[in-house]
Protein backbone atom coordinates (compact mmCIF):
# COMPACT_ATOMS: atom_id res chain seq x y z
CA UNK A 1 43.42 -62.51 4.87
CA UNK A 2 46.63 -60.88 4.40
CA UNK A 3 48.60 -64.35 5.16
CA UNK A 4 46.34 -65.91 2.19
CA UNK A 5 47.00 -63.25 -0.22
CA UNK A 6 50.84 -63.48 0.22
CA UNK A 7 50.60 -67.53 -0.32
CA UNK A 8 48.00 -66.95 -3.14
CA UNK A 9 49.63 -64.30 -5.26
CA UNK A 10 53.76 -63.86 -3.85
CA UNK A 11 56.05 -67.41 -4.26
CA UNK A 12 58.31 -67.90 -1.58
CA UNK A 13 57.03 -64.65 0.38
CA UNK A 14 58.51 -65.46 3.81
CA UNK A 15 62.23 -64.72 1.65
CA UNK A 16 61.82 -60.75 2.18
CA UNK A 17 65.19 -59.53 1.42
CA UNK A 18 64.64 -61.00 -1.74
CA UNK A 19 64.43 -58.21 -4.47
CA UNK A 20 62.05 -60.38 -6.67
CA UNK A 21 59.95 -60.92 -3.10
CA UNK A 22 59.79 -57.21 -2.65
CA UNK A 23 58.61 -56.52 -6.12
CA UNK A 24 56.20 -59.38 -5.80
CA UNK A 25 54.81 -57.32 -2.34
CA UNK A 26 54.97 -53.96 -3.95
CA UNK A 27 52.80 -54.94 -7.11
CA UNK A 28 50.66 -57.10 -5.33
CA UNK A 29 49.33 -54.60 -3.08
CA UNK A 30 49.58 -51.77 -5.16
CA UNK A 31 46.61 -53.32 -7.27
CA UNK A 32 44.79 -54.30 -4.44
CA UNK A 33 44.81 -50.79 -3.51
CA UNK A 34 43.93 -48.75 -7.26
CA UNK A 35 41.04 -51.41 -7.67
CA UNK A 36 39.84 -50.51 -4.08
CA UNK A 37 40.77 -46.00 -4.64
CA UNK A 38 38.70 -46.79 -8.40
CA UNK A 39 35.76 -48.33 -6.52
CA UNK A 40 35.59 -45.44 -4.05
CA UNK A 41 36.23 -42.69 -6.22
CA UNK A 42 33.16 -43.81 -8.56
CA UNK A 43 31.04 -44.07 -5.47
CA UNK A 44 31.76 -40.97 -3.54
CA UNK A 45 31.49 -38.75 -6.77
CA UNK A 46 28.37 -40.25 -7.19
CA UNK A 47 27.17 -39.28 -3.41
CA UNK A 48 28.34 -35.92 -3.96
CA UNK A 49 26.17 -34.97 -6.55
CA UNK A 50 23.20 -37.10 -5.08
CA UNK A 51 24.05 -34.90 -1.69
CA UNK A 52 25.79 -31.23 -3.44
CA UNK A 53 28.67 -31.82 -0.89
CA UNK A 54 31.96 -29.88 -1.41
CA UNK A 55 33.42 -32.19 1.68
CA UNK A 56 32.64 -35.65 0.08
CA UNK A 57 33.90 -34.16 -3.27
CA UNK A 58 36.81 -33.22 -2.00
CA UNK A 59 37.25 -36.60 -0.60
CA UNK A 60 36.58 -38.49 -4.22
CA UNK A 61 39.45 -36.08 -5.40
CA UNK A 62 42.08 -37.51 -2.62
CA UNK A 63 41.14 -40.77 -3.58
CA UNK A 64 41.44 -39.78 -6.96
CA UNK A 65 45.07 -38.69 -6.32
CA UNK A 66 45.66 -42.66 -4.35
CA UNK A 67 45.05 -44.35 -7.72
CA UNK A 68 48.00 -41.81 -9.33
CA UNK A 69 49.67 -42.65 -5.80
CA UNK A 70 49.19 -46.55 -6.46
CA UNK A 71 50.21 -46.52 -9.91
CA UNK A 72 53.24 -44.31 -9.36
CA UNK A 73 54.11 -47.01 -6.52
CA UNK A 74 53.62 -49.96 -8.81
CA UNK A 75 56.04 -48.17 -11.23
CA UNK A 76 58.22 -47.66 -8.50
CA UNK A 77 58.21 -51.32 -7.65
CA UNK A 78 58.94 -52.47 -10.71
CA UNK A 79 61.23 -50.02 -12.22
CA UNK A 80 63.58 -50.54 -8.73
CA UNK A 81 64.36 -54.09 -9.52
CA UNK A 82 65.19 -53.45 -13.40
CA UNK A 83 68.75 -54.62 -13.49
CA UNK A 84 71.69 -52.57 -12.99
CA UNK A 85 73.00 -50.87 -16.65
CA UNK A 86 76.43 -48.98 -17.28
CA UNK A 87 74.97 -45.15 -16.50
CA UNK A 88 73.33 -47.00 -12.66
CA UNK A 89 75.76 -49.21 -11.69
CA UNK A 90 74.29 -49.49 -7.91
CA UNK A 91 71.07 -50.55 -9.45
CA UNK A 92 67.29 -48.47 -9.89
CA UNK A 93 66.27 -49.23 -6.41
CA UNK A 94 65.91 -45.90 -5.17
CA UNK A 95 63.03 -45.50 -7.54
CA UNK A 96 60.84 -46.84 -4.57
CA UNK A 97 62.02 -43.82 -2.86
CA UNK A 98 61.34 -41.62 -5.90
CA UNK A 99 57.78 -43.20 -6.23
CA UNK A 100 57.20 -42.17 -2.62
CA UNK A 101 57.90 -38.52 -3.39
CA UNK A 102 55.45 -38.40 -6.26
CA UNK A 103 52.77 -39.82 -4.33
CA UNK A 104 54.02 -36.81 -1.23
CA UNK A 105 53.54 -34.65 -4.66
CA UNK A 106 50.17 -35.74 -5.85
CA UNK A 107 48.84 -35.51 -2.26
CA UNK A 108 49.79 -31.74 -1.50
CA UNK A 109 48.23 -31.50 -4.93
CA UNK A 110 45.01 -32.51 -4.31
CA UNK A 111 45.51 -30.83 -0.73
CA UNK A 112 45.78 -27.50 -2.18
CA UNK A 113 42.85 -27.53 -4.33
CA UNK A 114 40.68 -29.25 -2.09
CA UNK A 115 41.43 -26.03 0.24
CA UNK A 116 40.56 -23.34 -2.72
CA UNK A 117 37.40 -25.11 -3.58
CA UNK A 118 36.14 -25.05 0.53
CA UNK A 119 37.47 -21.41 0.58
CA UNK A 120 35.15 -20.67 -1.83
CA UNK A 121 32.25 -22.74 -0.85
CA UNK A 122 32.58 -20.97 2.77
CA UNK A 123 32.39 -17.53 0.99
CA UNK A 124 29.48 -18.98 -1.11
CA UNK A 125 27.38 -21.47 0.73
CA UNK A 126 25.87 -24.33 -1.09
CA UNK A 127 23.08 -26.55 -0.28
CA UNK A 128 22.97 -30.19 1.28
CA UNK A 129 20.95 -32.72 0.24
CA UNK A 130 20.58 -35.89 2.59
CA UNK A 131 19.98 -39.64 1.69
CA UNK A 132 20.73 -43.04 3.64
CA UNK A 133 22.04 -44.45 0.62
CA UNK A 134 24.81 -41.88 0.72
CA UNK A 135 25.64 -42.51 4.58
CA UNK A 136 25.54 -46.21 3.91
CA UNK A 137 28.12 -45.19 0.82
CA UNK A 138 29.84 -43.77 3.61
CA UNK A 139 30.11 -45.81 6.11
CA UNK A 140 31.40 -48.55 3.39
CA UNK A 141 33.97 -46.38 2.32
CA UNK A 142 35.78 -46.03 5.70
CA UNK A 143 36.02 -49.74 5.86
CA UNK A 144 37.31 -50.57 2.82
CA UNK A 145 40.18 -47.83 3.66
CA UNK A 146 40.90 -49.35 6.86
CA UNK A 147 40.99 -52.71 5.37
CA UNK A 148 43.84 -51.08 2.96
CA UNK A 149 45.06 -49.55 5.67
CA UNK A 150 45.74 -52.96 7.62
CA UNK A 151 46.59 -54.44 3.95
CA UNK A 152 49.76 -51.92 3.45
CA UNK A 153 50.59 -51.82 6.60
CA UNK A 154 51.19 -55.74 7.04
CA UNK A 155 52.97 -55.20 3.67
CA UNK A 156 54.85 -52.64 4.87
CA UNK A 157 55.97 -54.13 7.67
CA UNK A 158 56.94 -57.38 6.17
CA UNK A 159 59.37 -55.66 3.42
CA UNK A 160 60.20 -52.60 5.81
CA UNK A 161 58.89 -50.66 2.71
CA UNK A 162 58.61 -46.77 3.42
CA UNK A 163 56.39 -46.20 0.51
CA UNK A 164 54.05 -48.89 1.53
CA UNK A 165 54.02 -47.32 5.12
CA UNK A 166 52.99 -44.38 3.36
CA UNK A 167 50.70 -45.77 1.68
CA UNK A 168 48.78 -47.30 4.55
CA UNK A 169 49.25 -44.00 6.41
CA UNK A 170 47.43 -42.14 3.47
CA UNK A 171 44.25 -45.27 3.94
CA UNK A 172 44.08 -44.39 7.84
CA UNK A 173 44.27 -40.39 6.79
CA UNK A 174 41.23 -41.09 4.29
CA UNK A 175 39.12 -43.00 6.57
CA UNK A 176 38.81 -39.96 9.00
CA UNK A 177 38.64 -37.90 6.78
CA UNK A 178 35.32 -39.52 5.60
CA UNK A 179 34.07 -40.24 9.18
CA UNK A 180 34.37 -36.40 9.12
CA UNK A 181 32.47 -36.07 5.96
CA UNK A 182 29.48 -38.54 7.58
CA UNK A 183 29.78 -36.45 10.54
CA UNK A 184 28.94 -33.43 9.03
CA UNK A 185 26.22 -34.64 6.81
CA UNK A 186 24.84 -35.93 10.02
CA UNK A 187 24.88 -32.76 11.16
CA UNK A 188 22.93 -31.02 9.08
CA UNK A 189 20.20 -33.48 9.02
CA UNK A 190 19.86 -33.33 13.17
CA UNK A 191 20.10 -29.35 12.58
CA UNK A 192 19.60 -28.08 9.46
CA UNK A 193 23.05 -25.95 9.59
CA UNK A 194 25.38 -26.94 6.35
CA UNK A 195 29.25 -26.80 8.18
CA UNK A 196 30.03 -28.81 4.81
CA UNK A 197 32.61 -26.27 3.58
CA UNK A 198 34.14 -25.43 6.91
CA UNK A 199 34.66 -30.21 7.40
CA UNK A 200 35.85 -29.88 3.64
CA UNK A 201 38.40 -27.20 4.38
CA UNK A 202 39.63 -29.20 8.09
CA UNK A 203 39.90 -32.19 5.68
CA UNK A 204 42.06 -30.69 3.14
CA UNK A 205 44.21 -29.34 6.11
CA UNK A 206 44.64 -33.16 7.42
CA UNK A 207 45.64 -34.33 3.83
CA UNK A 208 48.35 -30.85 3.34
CA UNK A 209 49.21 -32.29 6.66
CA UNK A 210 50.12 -35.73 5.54
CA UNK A 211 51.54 -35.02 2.25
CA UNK A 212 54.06 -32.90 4.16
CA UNK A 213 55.09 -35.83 6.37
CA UNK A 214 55.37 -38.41 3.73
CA UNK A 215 57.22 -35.83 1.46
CA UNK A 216 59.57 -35.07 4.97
CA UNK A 217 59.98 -39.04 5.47
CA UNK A 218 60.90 -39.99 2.00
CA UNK A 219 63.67 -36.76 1.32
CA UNK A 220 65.10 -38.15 4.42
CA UNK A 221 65.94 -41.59 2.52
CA UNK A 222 66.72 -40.07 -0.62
CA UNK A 223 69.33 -37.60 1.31
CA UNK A 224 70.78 -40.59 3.42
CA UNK A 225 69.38 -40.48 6.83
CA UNK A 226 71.84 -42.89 9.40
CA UNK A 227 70.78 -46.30 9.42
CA UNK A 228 68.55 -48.06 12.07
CA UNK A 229 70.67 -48.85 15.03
CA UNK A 230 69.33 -52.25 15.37
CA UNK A 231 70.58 -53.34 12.46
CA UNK A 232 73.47 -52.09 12.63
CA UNK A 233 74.26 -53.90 16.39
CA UNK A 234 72.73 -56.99 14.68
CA UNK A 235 76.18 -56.31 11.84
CA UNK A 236 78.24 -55.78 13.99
CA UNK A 237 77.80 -58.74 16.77
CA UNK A 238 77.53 -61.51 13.70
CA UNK A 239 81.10 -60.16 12.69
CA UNK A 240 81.91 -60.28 15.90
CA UNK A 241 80.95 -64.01 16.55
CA UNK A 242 84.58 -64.83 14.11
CA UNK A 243 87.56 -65.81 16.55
CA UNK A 244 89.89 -63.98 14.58
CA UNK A 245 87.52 -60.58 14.96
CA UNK A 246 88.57 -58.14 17.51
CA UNK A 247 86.78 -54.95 16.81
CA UNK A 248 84.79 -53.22 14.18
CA UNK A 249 84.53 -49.60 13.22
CA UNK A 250 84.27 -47.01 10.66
CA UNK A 251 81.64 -48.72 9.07
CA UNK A 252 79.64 -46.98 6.64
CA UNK A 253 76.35 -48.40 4.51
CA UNK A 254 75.24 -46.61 1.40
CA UNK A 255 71.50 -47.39 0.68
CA UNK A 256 70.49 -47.58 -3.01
CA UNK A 257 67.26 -48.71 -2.51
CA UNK A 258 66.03 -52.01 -0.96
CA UNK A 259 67.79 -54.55 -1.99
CA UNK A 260 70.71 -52.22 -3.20
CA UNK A 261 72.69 -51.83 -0.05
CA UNK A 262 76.74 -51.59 -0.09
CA UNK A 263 78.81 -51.34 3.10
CA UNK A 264 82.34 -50.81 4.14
CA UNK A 265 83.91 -51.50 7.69
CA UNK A 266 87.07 -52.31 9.07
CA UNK A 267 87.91 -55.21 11.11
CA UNK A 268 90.99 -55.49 13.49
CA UNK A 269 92.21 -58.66 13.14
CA UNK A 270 95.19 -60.56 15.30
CA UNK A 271 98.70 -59.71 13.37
CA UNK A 272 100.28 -63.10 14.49
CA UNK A 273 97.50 -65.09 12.47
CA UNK A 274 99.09 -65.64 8.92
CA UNK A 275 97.87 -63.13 6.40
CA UNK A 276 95.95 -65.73 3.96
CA UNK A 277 94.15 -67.83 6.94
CA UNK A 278 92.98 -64.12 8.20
CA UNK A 279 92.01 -62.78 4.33
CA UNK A 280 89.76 -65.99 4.11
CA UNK A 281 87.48 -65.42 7.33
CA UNK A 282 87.02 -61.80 6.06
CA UNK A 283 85.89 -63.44 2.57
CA UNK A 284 83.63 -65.58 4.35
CA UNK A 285 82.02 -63.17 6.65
CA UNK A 286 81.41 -60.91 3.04
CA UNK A 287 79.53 -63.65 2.08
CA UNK A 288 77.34 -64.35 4.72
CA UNK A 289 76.23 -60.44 4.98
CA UNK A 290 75.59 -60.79 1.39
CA UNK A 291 73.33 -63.93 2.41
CA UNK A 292 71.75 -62.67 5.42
CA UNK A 293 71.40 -59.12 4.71
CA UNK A 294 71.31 -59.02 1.23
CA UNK A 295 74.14 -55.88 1.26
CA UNK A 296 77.36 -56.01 -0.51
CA UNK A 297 80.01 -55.50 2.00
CA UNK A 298 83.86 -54.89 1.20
CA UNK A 299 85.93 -55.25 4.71
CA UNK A 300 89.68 -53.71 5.58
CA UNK A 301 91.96 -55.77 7.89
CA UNK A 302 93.32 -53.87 10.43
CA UNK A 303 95.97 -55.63 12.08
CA UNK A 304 96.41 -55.99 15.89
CA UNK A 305 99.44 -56.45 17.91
CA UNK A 306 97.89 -58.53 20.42
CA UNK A 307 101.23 -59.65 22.26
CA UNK A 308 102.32 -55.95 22.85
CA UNK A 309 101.46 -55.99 26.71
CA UNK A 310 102.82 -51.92 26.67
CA UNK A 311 100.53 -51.20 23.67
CA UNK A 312 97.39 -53.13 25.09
CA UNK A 313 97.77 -51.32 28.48
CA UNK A 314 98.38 -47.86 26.73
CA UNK A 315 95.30 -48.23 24.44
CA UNK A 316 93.14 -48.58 27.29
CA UNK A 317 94.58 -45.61 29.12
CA UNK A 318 94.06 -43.33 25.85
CA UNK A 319 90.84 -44.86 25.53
CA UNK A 320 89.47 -44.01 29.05
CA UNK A 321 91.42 -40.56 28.89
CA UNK A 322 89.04 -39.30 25.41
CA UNK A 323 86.23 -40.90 27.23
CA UNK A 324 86.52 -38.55 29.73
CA UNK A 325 86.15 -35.63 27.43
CA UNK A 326 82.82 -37.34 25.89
CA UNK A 327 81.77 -40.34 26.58
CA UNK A 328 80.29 -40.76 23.03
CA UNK A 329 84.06 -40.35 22.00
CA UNK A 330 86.17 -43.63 21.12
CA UNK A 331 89.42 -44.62 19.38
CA UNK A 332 90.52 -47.07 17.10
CA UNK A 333 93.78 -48.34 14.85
CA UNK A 334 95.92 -47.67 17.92
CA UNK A 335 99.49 -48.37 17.86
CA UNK A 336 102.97 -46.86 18.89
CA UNK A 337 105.86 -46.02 16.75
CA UNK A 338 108.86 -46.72 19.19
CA UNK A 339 112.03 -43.60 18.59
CA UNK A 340 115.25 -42.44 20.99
CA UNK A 341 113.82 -39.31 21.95
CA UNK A 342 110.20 -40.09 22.27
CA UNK A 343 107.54 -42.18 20.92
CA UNK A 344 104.34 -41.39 18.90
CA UNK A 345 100.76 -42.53 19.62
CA UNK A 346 99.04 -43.07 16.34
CA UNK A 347 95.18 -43.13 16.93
CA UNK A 348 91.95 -42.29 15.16
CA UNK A 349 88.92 -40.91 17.62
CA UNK A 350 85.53 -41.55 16.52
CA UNK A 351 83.18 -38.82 17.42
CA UNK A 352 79.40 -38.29 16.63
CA UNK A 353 78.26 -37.42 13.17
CA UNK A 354 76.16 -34.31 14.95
CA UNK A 355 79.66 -33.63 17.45
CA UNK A 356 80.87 -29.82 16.61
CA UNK A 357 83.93 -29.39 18.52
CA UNK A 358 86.81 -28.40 16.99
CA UNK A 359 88.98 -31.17 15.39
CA UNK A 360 92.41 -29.02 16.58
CA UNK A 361 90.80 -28.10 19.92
CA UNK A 362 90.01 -32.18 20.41
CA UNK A 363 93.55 -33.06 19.45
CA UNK A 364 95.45 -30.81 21.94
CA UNK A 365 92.74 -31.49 24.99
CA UNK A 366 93.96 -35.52 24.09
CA UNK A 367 97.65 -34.50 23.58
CA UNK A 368 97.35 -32.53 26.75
CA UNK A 369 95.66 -35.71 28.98
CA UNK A 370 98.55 -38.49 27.33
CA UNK A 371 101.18 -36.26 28.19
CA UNK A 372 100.21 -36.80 31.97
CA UNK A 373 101.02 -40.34 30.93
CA UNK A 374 104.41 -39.80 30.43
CA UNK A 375 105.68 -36.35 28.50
CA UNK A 376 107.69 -38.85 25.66
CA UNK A 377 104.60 -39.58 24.23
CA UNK A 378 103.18 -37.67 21.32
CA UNK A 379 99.86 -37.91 19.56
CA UNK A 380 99.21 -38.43 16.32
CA UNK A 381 95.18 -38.46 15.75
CA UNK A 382 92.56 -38.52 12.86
CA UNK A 383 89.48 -37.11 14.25
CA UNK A 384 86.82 -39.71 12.61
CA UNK A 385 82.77 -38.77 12.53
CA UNK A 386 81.00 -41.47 12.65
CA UNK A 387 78.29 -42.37 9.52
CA UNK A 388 75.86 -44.81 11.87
């Protein structure tokens, strides 16, 4: 089903890290999922008058708040490939994100009156009233939720799309919700005791729940949370795979929204390859991370004196010396600047982003350690943290 829809409705859909692809997704199944919320929120409000329950009521409301949810993610869609203008010069495609936080927003909504409204109820019982049309009603909804649950999902998945994750989250959160609902109006038939308020009230504590965690999930995009480690390995060894390419690091990705990515790196390169023939690789591997990833990249040479047998040998020893302080620790842009009286070791050390330790107490442990080395050498660091 989902494989038909993508072929029916989304042109070349296999292309995700296409922007117009994404959009395509986004809208696609955005309307799929207000036509479906619509449909459900006619039925169940019709149930819960036929029935006088608070729970299923509640429920019509949540699905009430999906269809603002949906729209505000079809918005969100669209609005994040408009193109970029003088005042966004990275683009609108963090108004995915944004989308995602008004549909957190509109679901702690609903949450919070859902909970007043069973508060109440529990203080001031109200009558059930029982029917198999409403169970059937029921029973229907929950499977047209999980069927937008798969829906989204598979979207999701295929884009890498945290609002459509959400989104299929929310359809799995509203299915049990209203297998709690049937439960309870079960219940009461079997025994004749109404625990309609008190399911209503666990209900809107499962939806406060999830509004919380989509709200947590999106802020954590919007604030720049580190970037998936696979991906960045995946970087890294095609940059590797260049001859001239003997190391990566400080590299740093700014997300703007899908689609929207910019990164900066630097690669050492060999300093006895002529400057031009080594500026063209670097202008070709730009180009195929623009192709293959779809992210802007701007790369710094950092030249290597591979033929310096003293410096190669030194590096290492430096290298495994920090190492033994932390083995997360690593250093970079090494080199030695050769004088009468001594010599200086000019290094960067890459720490942790999370790493606390004092930059001045790491720099005279490492100064400490080389000087076992020999006591001519002298360190000159740049304690780096590191942004993946």
């Amino acid at each position: 089903m989902f494989e038909l829809i993508c072929k029916a409705f989304i042109k070349d859909y296999r292309n995700t890290e296409d922007p117009l692809v994404r959009e395509k997704y986004g809208t696609v199944f955005s309307m799929i999922s207000i036509f479906c919320n619509i449909l459900m929120v006619v039925l169940k409000l019709i149930i819960s008058f036929i029935t006088n329950s608070i729970s299923i009521r509640a429920d019509a409301l949540n699905n009430l708040s999906d269809v603002g949810s949906n729209l505000a993610t079809l918005f969100g869609f669209r609005l994040s490939n408009k193109h970029p203008d003088s005042d966004h010069p990275y683009g609108h495609g963090r108004m995915e994100y944004v989308a995602g936080m008004v549909v957190s927003f509109l679901i702690l909504l609903v949450a919070f009156e859902a909970i007043k409204e069973s508060i109440l109820k529990i203080i001031s019982p109200n009558s059930l009233n029982f029917t198999y049309a409403s169970l059937a009603a029921l029973l229907v909804s929950i499977l047209i939720k999980l069927f937008m649950a798969y829906m989204n999902g598979k979207a999701s998945k295929a884009i890498d799309s945290p609002t459509l994750k959400a989104a299929s989250q929310d359809s799995v959160n509203d299915s049990l919700m209203t297998l709690a609902t049937l439960v309870s109006l079960i219940f009461f038939y079997i025994s004749g005791i109404n625990i309609d308020a008190f399911v209503g009230l666990v209900v809107s504590l499962f939806v406060l729940k999830a509004g919380i965690e989509i709200f947590r999930d999106v802020l954590d995009t919007i604030l720049g949370k580190a970037p998936d480690r696979e991906l960045i390995h995946e970087i890294e060894a095609d940059i590797m795979k260049h001859d001239g390419v003997l190391g990566v690091h400080d590299l740093i990705l700014h997300d703007y929204g899908p689609g929207h990515k910019f990164m900066s790196l630097h690669a050492e390169v060999d300093a006895s390859i002529p400057v031009m023939e080594t500026h063209d690789m670097i202008d070709n591997i730009e180009n195929e991370l623009l192709e293959k990833y779809y992210i802007l990249t701007s790369i710094h040479m950092d030249p290597i004196d591979t033929k310096d047998e003293t410096a190669n040998i030194l590096r290492e020893k430096v290298r495994a010396q920090v190492r033994e302080i932390n083995g997360s620790y690593n250093i970079h842009d090494f080199r030695i600047v050769r004088g009468t009286t001594h010599s200086n070791l000019v290094f960067d050390v890459l720490i942790p982003a999370d790493d606390r330790i004092s930059h001045e107490e790491l720099k005279k442990k490492i100064c400490e350690k080389v000087s076992q080395i020999d006591p001519s050498y002298k360190c000159v660091i740049q304690v780096d943290h590191s942004f993946v």
